[in-house]
PDB file of N, CA and C in Angstrom:
ATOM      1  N   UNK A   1      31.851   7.394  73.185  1.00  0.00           N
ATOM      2  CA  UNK A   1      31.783   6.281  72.273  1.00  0.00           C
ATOM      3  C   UNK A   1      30.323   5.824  72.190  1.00  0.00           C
ATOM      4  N   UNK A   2      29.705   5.756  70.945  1.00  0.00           N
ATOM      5  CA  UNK A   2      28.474   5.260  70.951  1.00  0.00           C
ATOM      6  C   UNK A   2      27.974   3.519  71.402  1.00  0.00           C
ATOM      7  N   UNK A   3      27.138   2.837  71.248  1.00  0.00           N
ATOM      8  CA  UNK A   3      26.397   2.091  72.296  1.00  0.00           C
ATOM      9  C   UNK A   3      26.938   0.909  70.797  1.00  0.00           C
ATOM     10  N   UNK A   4      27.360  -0.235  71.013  1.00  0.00           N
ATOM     11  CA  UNK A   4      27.555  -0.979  70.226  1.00  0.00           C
ATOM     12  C   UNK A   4      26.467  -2.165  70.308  1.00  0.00           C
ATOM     13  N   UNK A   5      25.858  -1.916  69.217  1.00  0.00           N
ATOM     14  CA  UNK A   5      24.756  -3.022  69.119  1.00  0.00           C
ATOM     15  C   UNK A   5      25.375  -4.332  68.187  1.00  0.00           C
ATOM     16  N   UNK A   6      24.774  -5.456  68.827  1.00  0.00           N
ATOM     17  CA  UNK A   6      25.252  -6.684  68.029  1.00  0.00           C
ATOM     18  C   UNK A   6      24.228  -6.756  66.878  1.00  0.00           C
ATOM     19  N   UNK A   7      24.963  -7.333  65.507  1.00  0.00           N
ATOM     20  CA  UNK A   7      24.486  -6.967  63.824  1.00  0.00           C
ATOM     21  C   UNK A   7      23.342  -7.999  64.409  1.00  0.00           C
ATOM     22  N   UNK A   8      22.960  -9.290  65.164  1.00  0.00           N
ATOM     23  CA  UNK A   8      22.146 -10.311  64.603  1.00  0.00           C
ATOM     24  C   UNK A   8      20.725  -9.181  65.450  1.00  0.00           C
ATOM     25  N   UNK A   9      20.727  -8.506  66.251  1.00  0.00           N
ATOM     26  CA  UNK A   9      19.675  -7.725  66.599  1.00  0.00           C
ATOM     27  C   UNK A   9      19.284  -7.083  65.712  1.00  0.00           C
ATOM     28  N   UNK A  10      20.479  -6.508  65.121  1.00  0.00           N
ATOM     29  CA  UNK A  10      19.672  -4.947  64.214  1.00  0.00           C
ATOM     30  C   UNK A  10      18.923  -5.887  62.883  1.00  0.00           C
ATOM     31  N   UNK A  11      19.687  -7.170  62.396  1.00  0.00           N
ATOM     32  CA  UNK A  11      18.492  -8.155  61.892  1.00  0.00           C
ATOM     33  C   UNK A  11      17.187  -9.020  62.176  1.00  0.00           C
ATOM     34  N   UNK A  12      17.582  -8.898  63.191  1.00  0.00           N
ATOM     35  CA  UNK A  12      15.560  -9.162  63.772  1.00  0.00           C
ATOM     36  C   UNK A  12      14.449  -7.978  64.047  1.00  0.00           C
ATOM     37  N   UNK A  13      15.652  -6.879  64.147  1.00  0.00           N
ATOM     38  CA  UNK A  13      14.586  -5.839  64.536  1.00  0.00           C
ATOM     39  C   UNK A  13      14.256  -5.302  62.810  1.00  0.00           C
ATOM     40  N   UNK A  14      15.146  -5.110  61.908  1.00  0.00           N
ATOM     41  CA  UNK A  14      14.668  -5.062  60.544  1.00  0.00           C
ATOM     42  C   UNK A  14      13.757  -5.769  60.104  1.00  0.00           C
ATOM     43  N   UNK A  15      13.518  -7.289  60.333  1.00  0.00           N
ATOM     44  CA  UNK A  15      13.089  -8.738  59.962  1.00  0.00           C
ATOM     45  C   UNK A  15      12.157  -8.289  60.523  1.00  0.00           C
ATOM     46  N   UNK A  16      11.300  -7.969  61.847  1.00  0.00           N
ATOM     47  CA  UNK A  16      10.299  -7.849  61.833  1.00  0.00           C
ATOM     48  C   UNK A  16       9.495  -6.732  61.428  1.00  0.00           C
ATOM     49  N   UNK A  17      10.163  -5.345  61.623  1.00  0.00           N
ATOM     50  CA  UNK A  17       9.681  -4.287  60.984  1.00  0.00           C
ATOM     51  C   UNK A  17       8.976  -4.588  59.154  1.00  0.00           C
ATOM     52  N   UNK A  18      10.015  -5.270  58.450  1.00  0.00           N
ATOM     53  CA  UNK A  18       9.954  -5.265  57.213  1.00  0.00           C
ATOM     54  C   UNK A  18       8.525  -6.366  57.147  1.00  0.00           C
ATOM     55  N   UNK A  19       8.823  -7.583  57.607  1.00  0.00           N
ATOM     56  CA  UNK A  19       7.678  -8.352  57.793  1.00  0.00           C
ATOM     57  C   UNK A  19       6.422  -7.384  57.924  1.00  0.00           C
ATOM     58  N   UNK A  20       6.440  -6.336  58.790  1.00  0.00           N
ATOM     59  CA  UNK A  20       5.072  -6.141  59.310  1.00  0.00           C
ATOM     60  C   UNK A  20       4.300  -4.533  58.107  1.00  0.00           C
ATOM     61  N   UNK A  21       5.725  -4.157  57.775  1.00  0.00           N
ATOM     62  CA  UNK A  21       5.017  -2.768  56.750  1.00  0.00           C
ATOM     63  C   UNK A  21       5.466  -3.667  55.238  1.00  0.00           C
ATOM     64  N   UNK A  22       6.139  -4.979  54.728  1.00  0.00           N
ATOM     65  CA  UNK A  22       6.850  -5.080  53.700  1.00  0.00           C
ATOM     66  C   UNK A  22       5.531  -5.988  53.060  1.00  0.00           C
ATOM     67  N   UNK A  23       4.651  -6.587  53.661  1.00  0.00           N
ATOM     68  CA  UNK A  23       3.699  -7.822  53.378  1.00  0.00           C
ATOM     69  C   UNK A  23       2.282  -7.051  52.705  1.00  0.00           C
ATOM     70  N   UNK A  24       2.100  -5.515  53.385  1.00  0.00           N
ATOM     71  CA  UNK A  24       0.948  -5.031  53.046  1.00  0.00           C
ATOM     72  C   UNK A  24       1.162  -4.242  51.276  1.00  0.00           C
ATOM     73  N   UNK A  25       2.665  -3.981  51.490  1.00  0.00           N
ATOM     74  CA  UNK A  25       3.141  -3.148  50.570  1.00  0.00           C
ATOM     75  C   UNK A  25       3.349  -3.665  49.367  1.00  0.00           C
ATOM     76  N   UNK A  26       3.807  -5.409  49.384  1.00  0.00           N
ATOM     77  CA  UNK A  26       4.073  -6.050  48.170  1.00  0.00           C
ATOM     78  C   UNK A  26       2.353  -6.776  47.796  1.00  0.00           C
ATOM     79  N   UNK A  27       1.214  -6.650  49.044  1.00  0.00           N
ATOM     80  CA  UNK A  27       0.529  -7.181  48.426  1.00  0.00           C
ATOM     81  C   UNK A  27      -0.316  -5.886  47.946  1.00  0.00           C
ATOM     82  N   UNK A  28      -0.035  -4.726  47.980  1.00  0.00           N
ATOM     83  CA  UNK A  28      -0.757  -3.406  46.844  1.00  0.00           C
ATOM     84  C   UNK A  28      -0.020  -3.444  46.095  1.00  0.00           C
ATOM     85  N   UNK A  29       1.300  -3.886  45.878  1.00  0.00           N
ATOM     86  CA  UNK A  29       1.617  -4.215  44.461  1.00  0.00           C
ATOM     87  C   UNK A  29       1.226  -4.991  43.589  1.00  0.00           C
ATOM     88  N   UNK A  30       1.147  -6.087  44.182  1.00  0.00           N
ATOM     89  CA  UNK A  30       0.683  -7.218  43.367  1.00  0.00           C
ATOM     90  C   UNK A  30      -1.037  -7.188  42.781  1.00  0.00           C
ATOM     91  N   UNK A  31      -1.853  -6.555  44.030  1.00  0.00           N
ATOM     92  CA  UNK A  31      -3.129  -6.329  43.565  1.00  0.00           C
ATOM     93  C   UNK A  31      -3.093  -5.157  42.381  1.00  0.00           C
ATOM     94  N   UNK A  32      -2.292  -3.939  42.479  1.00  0.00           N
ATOM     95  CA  UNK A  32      -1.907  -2.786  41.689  1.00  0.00           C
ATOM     96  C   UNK A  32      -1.662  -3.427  40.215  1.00  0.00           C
ATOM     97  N   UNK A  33      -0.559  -4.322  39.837  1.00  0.00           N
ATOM     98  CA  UNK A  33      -0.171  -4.861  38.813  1.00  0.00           C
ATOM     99  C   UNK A  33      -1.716  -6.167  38.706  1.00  0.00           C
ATOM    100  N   UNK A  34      -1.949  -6.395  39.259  1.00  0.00           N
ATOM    101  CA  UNK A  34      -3.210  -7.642  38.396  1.00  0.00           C
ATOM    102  C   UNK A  34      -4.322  -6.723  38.015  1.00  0.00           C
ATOM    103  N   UNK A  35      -4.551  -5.392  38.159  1.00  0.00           N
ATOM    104  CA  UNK A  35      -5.613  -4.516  38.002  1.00  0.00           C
ATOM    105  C   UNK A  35      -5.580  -3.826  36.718  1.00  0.00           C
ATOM    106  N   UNK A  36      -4.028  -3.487  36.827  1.00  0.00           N
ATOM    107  CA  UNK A  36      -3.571  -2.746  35.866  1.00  0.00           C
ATOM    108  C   UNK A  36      -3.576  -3.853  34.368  1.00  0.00           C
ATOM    109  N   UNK A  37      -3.383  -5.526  34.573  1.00  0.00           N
ATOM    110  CA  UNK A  37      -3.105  -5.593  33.667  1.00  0.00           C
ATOM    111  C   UNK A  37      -4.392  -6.501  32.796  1.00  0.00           C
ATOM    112  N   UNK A  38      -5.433  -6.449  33.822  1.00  0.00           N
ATOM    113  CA  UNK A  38      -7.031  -6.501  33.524  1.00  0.00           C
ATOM    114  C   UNK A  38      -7.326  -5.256  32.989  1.00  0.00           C
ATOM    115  N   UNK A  39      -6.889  -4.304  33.313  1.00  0.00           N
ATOM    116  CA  UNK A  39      -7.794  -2.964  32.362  1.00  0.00           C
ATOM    117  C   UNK A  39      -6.963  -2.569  30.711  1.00  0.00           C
ATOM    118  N   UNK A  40      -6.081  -3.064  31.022  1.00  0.00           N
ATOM    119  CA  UNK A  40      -4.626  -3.468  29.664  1.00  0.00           C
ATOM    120  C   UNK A  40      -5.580  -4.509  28.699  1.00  0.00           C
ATOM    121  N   UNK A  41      -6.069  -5.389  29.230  1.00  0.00           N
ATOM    122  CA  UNK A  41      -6.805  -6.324  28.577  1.00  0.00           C
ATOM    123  C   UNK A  41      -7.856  -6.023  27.822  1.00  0.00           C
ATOM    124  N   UNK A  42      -8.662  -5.293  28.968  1.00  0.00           N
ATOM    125  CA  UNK A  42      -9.981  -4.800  28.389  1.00  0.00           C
ATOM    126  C   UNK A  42      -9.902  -3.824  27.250  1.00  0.00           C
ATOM    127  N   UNK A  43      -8.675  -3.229  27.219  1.00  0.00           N
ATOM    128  CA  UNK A  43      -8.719  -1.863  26.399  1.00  0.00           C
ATOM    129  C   UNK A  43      -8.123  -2.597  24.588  1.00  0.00           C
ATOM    130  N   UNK A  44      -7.114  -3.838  24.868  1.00  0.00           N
ATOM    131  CA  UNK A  44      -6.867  -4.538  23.785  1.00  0.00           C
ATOM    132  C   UNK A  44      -8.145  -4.990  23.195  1.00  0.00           C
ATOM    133  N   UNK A  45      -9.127  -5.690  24.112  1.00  0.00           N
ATOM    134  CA  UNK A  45     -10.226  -6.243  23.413  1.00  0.00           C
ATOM    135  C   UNK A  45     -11.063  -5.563  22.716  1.00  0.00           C
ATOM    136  N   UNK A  46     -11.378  -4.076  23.189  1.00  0.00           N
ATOM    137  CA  UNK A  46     -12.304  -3.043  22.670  1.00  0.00           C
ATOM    138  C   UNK A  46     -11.373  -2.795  21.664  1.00  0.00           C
ATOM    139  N   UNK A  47     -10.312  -2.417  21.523  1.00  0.00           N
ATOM    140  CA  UNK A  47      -9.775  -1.788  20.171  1.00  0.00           C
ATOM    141  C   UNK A  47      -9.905  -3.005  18.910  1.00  0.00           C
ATOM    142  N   UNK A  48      -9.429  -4.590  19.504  1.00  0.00           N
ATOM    143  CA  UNK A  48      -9.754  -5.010  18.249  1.00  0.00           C
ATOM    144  C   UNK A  48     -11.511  -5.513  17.668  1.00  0.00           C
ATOM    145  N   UNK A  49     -12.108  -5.034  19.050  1.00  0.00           N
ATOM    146  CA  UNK A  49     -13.697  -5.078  18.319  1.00  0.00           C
ATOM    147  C   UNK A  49     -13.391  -3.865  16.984  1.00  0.00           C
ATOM    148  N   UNK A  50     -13.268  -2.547  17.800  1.00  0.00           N
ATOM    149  CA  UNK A  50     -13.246  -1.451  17.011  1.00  0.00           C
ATOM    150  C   UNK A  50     -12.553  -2.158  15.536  1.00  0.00           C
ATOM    151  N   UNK A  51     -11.149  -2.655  15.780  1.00  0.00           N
ATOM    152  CA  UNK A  51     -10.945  -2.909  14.040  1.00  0.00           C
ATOM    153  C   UNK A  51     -11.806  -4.030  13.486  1.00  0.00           C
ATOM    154  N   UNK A  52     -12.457  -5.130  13.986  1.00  0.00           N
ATOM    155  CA  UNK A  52     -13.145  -5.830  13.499  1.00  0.00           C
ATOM    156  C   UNK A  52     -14.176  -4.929  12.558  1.00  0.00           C
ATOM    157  N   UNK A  53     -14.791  -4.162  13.657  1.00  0.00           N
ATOM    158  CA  UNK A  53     -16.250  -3.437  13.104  1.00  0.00           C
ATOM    159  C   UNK A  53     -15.529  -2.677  11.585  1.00  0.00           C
ATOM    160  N   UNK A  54     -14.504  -1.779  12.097  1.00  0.00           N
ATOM    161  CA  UNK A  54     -14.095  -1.256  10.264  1.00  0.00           C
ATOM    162  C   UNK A  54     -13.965  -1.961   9.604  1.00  0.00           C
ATOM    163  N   UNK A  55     -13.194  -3.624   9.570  1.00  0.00           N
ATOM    164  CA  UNK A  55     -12.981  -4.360   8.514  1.00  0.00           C
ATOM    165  C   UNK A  55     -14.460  -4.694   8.070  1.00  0.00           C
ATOM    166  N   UNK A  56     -15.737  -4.783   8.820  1.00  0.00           N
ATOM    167  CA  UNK A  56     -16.503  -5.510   8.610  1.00  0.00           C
ATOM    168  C   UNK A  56     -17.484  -3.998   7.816  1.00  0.00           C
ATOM    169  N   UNK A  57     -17.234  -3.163   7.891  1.00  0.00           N
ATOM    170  CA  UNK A  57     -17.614  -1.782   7.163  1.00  0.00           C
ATOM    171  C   UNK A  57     -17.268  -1.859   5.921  1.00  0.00           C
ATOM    172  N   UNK A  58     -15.681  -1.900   5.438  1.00  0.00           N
ATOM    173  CA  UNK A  58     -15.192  -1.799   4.754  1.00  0.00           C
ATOM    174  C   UNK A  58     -15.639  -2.686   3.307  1.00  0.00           C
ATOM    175  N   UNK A  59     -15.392  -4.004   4.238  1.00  0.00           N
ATOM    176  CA  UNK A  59     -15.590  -5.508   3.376  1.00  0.00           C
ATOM    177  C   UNK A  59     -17.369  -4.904   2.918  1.00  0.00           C
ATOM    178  N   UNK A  60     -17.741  -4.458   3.453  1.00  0.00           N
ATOM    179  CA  UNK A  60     -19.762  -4.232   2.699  1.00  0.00           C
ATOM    180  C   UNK A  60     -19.531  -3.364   1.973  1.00  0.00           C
ATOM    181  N   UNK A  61     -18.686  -2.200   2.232  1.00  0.00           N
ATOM    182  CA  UNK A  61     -18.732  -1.308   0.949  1.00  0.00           C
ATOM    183  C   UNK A  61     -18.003  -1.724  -0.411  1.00  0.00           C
ATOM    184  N   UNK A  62     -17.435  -2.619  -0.504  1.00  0.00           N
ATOM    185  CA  UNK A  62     -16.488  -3.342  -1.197  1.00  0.00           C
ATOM    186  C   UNK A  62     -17.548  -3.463  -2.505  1.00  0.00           C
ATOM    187  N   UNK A  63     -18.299  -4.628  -1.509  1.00  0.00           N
ATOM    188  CA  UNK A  63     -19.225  -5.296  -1.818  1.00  0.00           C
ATOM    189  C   UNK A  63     -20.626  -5.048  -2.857  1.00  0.00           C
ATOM    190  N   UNK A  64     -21.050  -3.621  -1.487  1.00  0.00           N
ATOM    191  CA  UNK A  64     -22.114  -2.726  -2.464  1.00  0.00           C
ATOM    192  C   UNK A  64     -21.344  -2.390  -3.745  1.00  0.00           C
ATOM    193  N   UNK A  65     -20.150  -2.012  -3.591  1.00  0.00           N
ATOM    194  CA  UNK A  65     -19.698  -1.277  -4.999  1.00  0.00           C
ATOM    195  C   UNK A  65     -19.500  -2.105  -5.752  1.00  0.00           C
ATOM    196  N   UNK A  66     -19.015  -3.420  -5.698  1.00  0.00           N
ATOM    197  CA  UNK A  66     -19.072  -4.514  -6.847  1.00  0.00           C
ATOM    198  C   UNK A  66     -20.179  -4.958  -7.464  1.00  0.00           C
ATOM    199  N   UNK A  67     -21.093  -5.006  -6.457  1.00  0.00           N
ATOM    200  CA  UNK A  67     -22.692  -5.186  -6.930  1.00  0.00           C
ATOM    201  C   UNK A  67     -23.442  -4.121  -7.607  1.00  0.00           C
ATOM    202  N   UNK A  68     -22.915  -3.206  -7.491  1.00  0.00           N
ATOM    203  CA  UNK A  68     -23.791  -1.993  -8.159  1.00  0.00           C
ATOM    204  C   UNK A  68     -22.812  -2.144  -9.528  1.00  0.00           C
ATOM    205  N   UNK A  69     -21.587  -2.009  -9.735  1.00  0.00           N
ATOM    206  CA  UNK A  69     -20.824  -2.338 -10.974  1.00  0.00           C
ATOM    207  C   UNK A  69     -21.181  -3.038 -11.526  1.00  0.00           C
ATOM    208  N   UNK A  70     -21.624  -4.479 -11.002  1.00  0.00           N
ATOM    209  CA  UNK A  70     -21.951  -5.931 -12.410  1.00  0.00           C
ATOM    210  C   UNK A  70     -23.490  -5.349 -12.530  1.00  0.00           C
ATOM    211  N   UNK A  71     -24.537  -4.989 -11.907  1.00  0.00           N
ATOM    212  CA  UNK A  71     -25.799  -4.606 -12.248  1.00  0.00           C
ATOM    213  C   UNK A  71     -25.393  -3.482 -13.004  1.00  0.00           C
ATOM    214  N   UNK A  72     -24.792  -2.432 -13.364  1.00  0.00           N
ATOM    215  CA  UNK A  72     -25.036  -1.126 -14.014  1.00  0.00           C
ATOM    216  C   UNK A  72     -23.912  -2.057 -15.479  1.00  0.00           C
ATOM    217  N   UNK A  73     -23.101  -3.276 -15.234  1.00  0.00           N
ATOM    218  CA  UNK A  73     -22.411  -4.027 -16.719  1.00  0.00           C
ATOM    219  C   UNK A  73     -23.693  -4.850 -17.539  1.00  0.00           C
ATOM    220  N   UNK A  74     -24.494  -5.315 -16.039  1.00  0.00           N
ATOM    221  CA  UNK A  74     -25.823  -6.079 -16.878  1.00  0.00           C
ATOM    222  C   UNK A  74     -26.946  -5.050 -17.207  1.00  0.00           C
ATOM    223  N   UNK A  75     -26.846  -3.688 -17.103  1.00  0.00           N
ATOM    224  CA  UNK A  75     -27.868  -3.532 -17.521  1.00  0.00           C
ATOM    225  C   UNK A  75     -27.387  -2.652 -18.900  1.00  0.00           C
ATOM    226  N   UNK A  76     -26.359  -2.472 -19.150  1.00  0.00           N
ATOM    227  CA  UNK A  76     -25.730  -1.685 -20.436  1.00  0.00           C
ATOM    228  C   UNK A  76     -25.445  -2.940 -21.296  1.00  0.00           C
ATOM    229  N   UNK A  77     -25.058  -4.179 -20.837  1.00  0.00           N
ATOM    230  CA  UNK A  77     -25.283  -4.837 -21.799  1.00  0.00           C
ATOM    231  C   UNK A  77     -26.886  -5.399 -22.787  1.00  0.00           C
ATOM    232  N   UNK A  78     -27.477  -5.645 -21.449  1.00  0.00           N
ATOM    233  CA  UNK A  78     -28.585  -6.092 -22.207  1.00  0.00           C
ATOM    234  C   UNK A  78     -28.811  -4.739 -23.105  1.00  0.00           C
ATOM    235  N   UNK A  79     -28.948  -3.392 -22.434  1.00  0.00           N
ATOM    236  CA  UNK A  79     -29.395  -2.268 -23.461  1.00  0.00           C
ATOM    237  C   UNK A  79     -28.779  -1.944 -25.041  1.00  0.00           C
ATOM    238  N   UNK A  80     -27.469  -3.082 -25.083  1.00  0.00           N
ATOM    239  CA  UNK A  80     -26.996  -2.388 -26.341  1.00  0.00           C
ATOM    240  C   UNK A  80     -26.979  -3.883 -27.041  1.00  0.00           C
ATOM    241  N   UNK A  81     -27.777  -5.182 -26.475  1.00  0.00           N
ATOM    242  CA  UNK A  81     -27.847  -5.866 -27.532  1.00  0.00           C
ATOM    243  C   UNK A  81     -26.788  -7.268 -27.091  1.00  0.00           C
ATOM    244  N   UNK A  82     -26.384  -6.849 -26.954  1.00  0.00           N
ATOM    245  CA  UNK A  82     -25.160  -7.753 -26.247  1.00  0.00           C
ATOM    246  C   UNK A  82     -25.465  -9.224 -25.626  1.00  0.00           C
ATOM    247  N   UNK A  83     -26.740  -9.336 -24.733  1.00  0.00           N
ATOM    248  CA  UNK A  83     -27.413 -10.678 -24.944  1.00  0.00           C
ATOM    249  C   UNK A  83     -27.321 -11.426 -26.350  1.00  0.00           C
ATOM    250  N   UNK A  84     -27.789 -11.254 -26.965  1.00  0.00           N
ATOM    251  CA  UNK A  84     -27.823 -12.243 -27.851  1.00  0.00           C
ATOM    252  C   UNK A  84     -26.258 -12.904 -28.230  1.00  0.00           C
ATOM    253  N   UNK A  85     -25.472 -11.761 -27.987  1.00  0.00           N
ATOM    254  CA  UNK A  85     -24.328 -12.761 -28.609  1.00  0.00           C
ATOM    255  C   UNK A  85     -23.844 -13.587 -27.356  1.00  0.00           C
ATOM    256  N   UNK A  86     -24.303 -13.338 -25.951  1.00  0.00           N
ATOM    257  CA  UNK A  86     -23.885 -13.789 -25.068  1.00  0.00           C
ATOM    258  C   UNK A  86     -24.255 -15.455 -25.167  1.00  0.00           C
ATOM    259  N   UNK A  87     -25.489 -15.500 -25.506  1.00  0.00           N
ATOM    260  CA  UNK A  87     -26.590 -16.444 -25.974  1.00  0.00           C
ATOM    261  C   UNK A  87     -25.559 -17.597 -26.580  1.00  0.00           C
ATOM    262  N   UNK A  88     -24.943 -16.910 -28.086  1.00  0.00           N
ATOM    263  CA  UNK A  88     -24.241 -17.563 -28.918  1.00  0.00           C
ATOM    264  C   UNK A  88     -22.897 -18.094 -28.533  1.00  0.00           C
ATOM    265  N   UNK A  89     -22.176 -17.142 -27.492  1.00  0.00           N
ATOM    266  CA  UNK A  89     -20.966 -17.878 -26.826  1.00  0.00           C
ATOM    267  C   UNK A  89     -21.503 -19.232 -25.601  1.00  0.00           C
ATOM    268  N   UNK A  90     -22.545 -18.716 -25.222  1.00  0.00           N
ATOM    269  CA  UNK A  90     -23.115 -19.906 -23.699  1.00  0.00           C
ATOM    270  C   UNK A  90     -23.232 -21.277 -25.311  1.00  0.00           C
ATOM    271  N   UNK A  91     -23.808 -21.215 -26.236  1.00  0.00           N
ATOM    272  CA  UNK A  91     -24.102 -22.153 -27.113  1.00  0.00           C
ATOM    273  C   UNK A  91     -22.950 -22.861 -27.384  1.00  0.00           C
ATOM    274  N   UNK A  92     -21.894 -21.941 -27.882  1.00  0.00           N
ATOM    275  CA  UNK A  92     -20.542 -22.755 -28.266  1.00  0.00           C
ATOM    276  C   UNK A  92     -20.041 -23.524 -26.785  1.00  0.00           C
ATOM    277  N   UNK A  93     -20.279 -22.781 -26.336  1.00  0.00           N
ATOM    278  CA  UNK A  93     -19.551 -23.667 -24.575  1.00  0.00           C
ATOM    279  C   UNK A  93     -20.139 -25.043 -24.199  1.00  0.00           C
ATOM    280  N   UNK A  94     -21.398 -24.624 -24.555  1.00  0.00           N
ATOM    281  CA  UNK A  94     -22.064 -26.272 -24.380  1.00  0.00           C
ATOM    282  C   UNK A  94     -21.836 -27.351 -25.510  1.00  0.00           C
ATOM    283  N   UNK A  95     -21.306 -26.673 -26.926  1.00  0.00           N
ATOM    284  CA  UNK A  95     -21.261 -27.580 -27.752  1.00  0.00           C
ATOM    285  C   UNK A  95     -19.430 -28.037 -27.161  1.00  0.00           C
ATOM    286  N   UNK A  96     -18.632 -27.019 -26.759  1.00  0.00           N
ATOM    287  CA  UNK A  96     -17.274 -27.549 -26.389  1.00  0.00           C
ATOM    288  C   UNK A  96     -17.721 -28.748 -24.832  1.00  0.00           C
ATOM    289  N   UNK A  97     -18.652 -28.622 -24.489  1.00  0.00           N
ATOM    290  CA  UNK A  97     -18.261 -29.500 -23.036  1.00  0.00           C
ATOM    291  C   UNK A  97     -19.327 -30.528 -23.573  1.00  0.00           C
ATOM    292  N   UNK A  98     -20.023 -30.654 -24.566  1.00  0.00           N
ATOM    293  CA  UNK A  98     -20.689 -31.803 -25.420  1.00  0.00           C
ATOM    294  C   UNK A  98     -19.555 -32.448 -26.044  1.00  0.00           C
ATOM    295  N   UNK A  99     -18.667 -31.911 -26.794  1.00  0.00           N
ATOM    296  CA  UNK A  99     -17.760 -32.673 -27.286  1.00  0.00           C
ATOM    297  C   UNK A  99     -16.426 -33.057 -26.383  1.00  0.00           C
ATOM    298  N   UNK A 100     -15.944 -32.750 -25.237  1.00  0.00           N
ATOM    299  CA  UNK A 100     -15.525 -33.438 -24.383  1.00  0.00           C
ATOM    300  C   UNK A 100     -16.015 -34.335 -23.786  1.00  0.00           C
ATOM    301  N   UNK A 101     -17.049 -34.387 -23.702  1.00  0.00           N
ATOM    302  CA  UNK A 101     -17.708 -35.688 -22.901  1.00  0.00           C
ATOM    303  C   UNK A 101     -18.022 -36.970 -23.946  1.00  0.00           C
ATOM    304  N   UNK A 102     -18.342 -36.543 -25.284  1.00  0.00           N
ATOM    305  CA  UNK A 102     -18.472 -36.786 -26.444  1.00  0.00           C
ATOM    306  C   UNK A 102     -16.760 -38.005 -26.156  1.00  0.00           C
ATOM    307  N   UNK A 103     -16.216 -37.593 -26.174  1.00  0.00           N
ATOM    308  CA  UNK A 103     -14.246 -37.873 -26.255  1.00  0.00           C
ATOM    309  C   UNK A 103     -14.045 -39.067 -24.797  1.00  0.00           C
ATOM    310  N   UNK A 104     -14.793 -38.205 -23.957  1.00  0.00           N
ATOM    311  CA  UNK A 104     -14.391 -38.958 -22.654  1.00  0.00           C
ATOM    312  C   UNK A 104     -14.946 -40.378 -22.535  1.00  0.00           C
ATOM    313  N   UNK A 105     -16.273 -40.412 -23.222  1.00  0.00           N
ATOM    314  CA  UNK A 105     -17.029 -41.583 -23.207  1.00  0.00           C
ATOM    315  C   UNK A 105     -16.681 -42.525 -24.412  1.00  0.00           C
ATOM    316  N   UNK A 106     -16.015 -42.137 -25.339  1.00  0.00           N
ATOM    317  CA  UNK A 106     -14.910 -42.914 -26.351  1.00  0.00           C
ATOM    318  C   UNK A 106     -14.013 -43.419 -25.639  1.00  0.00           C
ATOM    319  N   UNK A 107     -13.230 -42.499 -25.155  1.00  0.00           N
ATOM    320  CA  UNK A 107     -11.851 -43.063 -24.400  1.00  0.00           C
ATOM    321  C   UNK A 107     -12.035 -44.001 -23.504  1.00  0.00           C
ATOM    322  N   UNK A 108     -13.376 -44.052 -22.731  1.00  0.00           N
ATOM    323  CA  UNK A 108     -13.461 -44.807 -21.530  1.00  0.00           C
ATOM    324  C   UNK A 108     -13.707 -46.214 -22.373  1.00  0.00           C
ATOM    325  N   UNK A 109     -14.642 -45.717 -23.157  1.00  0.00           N
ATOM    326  CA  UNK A 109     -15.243 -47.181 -24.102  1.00  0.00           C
ATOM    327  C   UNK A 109     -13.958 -48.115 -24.926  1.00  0.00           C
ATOM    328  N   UNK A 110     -12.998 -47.335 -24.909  1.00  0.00           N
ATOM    329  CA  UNK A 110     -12.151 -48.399 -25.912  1.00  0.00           C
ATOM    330  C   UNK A 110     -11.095 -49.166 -24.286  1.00  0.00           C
TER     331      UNK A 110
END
């Protein structure tokens, strides 16, 4: 017949074993997981530099190309003449916001 040990021993002798290998083991976990989730971090931050930098690529080429479009509209207009009538619409615009103000300063006056 084997040696009958009482259960509250075989729990102190676990209790301290575990204490003494269980404390080193949960704290390389815990250092393991705060390491892991600092380099998780770092790698989020670099990727959204990375998309910053393309949006910020993108948005200039946008840009150049809109600017080179209205300079190559202003320079085919002036070449075919087209100023002058531009001239004649800026004229009517000022005579329309002359005669609103023209109206506004009636209305206020009565």
């Amino acid at each position: 017949m084997p040696p009958v040990v009482p259960p509250f021993l075989i729990g102190l002798i676990t209790a301290s074993v575990a204490k003494k290998f269980g404390k080193p083991v949960l704290r390389g976990l815990v250092r393991t997981s705060v390491g892991l989730g600092m380099s998780v971090k770092r790698v989020v931050h670099e990727a959204g530099e990375g998309l910053h930098d393309i949006a910020a690529e993108a948005t200039a080429e946008v840009l150049a190309v809109q600017l080179t479009q209205e300079a190559e509209h202003r320079t085919a207009t002036t070449a075919t003449g087209a100023s002058a009538a531009d001239g004649t619409h800026q004229a009517a615009r000022k005579g329309r916001r002359a005669g609103s103000a023209a109206a506004r300063a009636a209305a206020s006056a009565s």
